[in-house]
C-alpha atoms as a PDB file:
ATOM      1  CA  UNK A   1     -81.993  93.374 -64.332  1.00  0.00           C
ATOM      2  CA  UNK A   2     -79.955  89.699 -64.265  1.00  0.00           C
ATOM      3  CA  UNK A   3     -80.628  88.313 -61.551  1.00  0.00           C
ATOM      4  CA  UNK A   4     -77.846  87.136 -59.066  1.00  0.00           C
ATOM      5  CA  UNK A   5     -77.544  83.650 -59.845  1.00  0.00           C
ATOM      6  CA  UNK A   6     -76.665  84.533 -63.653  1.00  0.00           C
ATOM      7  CA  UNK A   7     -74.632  87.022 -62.617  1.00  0.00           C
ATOM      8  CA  UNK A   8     -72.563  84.205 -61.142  1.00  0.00           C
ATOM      9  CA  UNK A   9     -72.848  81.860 -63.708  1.00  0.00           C
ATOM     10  CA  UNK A  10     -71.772  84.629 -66.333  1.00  0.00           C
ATOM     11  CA  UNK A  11     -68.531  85.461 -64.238  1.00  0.00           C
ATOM     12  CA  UNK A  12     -67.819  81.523 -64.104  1.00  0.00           C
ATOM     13  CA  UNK A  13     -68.254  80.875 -67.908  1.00  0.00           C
ATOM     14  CA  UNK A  14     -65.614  84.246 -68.757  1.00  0.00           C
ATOM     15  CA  UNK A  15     -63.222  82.675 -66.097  1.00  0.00           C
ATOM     16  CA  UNK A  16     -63.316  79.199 -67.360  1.00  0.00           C
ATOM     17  CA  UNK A  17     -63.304  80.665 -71.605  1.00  0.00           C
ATOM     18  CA  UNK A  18     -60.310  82.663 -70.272  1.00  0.00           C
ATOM     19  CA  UNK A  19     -58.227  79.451 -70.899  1.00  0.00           C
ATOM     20  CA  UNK A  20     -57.815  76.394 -71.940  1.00  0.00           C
ATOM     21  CA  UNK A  21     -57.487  73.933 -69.373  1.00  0.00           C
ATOM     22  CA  UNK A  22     -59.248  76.271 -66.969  1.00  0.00           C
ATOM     23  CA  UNK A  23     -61.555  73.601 -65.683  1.00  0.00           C
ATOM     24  CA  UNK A  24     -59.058  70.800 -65.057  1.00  0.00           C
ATOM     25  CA  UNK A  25     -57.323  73.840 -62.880  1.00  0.00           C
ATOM     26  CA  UNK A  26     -59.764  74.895 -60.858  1.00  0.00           C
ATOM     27  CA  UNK A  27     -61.153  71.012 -60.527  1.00  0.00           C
ATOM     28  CA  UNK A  28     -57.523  69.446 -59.588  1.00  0.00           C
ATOM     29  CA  UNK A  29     -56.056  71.734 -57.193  1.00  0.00           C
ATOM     30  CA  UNK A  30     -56.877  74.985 -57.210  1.00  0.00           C
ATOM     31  CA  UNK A  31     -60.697  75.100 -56.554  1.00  0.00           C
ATOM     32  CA  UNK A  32     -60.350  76.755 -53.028  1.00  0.00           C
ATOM     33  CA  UNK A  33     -58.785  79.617 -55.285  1.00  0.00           C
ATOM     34  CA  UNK A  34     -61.308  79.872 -57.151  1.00  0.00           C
ATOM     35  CA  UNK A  35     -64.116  79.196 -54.564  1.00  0.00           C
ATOM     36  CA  UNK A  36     -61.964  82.381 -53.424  1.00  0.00           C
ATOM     37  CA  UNK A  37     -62.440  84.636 -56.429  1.00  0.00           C
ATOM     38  CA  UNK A  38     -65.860  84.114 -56.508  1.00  0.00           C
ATOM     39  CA  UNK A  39     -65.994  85.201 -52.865  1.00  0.00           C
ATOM     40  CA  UNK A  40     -64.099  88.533 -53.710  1.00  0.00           C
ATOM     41  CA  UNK A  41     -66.969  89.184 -56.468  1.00  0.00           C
ATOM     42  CA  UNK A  42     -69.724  88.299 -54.232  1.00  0.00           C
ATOM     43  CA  UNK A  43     -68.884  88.842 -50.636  1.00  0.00           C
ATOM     44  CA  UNK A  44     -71.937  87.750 -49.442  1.00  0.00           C
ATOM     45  CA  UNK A  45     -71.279  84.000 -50.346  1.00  0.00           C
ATOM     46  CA  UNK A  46     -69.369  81.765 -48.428  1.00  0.00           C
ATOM     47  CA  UNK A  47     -66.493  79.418 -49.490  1.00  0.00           C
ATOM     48  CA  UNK A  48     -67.247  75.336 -48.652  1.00  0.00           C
ATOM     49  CA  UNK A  49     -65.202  72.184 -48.596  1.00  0.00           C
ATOM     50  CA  UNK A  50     -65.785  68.974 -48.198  1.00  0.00           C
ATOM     51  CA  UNK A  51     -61.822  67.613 -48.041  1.00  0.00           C
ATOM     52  CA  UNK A  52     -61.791  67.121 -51.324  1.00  0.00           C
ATOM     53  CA  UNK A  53     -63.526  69.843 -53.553  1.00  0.00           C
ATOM     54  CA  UNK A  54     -64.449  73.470 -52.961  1.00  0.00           C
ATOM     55  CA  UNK A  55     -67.268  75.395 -53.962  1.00  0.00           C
ATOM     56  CA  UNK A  56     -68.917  79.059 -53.680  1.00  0.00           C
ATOM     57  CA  UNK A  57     -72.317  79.443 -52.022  1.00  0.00           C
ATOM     58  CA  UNK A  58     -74.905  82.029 -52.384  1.00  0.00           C
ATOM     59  CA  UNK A  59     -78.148  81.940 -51.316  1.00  0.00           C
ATOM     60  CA  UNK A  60     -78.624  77.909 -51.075  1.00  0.00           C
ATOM     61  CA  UNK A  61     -76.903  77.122 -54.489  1.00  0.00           C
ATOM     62  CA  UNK A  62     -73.297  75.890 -54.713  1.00  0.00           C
ATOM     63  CA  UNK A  63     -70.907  76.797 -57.775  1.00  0.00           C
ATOM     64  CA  UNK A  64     -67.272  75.811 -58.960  1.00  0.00           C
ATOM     65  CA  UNK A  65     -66.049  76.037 -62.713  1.00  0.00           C
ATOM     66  CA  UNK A  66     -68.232  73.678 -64.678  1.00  0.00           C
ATOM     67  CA  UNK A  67     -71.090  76.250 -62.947  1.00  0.00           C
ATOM     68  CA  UNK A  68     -73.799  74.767 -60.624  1.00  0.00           C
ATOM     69  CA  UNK A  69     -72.367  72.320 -58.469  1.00  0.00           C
ATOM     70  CA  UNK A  70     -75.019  70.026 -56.754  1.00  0.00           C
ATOM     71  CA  UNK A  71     -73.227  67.709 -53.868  1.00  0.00           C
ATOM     72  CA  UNK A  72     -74.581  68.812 -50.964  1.00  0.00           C
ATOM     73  CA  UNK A  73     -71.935  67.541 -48.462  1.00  0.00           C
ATOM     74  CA  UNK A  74     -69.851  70.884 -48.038  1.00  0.00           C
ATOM     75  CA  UNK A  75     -69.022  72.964 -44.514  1.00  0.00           C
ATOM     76  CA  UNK A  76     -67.994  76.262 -44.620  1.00  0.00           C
ATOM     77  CA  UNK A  77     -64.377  76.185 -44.599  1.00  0.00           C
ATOM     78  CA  UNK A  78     -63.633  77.930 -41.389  1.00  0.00           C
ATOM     79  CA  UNK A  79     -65.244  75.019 -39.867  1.00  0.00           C
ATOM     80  CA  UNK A  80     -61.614  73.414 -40.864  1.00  0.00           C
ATOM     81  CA  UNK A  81     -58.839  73.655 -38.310  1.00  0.00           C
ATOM     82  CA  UNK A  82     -56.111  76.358 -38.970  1.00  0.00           C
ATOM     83  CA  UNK A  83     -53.432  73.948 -39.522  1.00  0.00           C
ATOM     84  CA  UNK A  84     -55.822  72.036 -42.302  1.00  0.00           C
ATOM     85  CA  UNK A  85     -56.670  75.294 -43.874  1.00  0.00           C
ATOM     86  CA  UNK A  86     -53.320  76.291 -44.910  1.00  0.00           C
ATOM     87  CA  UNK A  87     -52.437  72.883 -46.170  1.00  0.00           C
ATOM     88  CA  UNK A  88     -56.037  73.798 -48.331  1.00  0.00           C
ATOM     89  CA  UNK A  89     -54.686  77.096 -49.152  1.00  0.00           C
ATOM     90  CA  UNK A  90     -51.406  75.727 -50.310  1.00  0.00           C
ATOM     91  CA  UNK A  91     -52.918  73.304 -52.989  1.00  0.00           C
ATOM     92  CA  UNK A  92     -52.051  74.124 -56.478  1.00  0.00           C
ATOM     93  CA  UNK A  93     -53.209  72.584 -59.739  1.00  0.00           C
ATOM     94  CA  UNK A  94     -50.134  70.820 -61.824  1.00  0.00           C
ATOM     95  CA  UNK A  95     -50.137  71.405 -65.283  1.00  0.00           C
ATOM     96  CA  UNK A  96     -47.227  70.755 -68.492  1.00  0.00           C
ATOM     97  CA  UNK A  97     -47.597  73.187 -71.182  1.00  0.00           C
ATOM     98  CA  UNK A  98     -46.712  72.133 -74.811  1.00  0.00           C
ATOM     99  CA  UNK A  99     -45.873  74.392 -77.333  1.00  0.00           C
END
């Protein structure tokens, strides 16, 4: 059986080959949204911020896109004030698309 922390680390590597420019996305913006996803996979982790980056936690070990994320200065994001986590929430990821 894989164990738990694969699991997450397989989901993270399908969602960031799912397209290109994935990682800048989910690393300039939009990390909260994906802290978010991971949360709806695995509702027993927890999303953290630290006012600048988001990660998922399970079980002691923080994750974002590139997989295992090691700063250790994250709070659980409800620790945030209402106000400050919809301005979080509202952060998108700009990107220009050539064809």
């Amino acid at each position: 059986m894989i164990s738990r922390h694969k699991k997450i680390l397989s989901v993270i590597k399908r969602i960031r080959d799912s397209f290109m420019g994935s990682e800048y996305i989910y690393t300039n913006g939009s990390c909260v949204k994906f802290a978010m996803i991971l949360r709806e996979i695995f509702p027993e982790g927890k999303v953290l911020y630290n006012a600048d980056h988001a990660v998922f936690e399970y079980d002691g070990v923080c994750y974002d896109i590139r997989g295992v994320a090691y700063d250790d200065r994250y709070l659980p994001l409800e620790e945030y004030g209402f106000g400050q986590i919809k301005d979080i929430l509202s952060q998108k990821a700009s990107i220009v698309v050539k064809y």
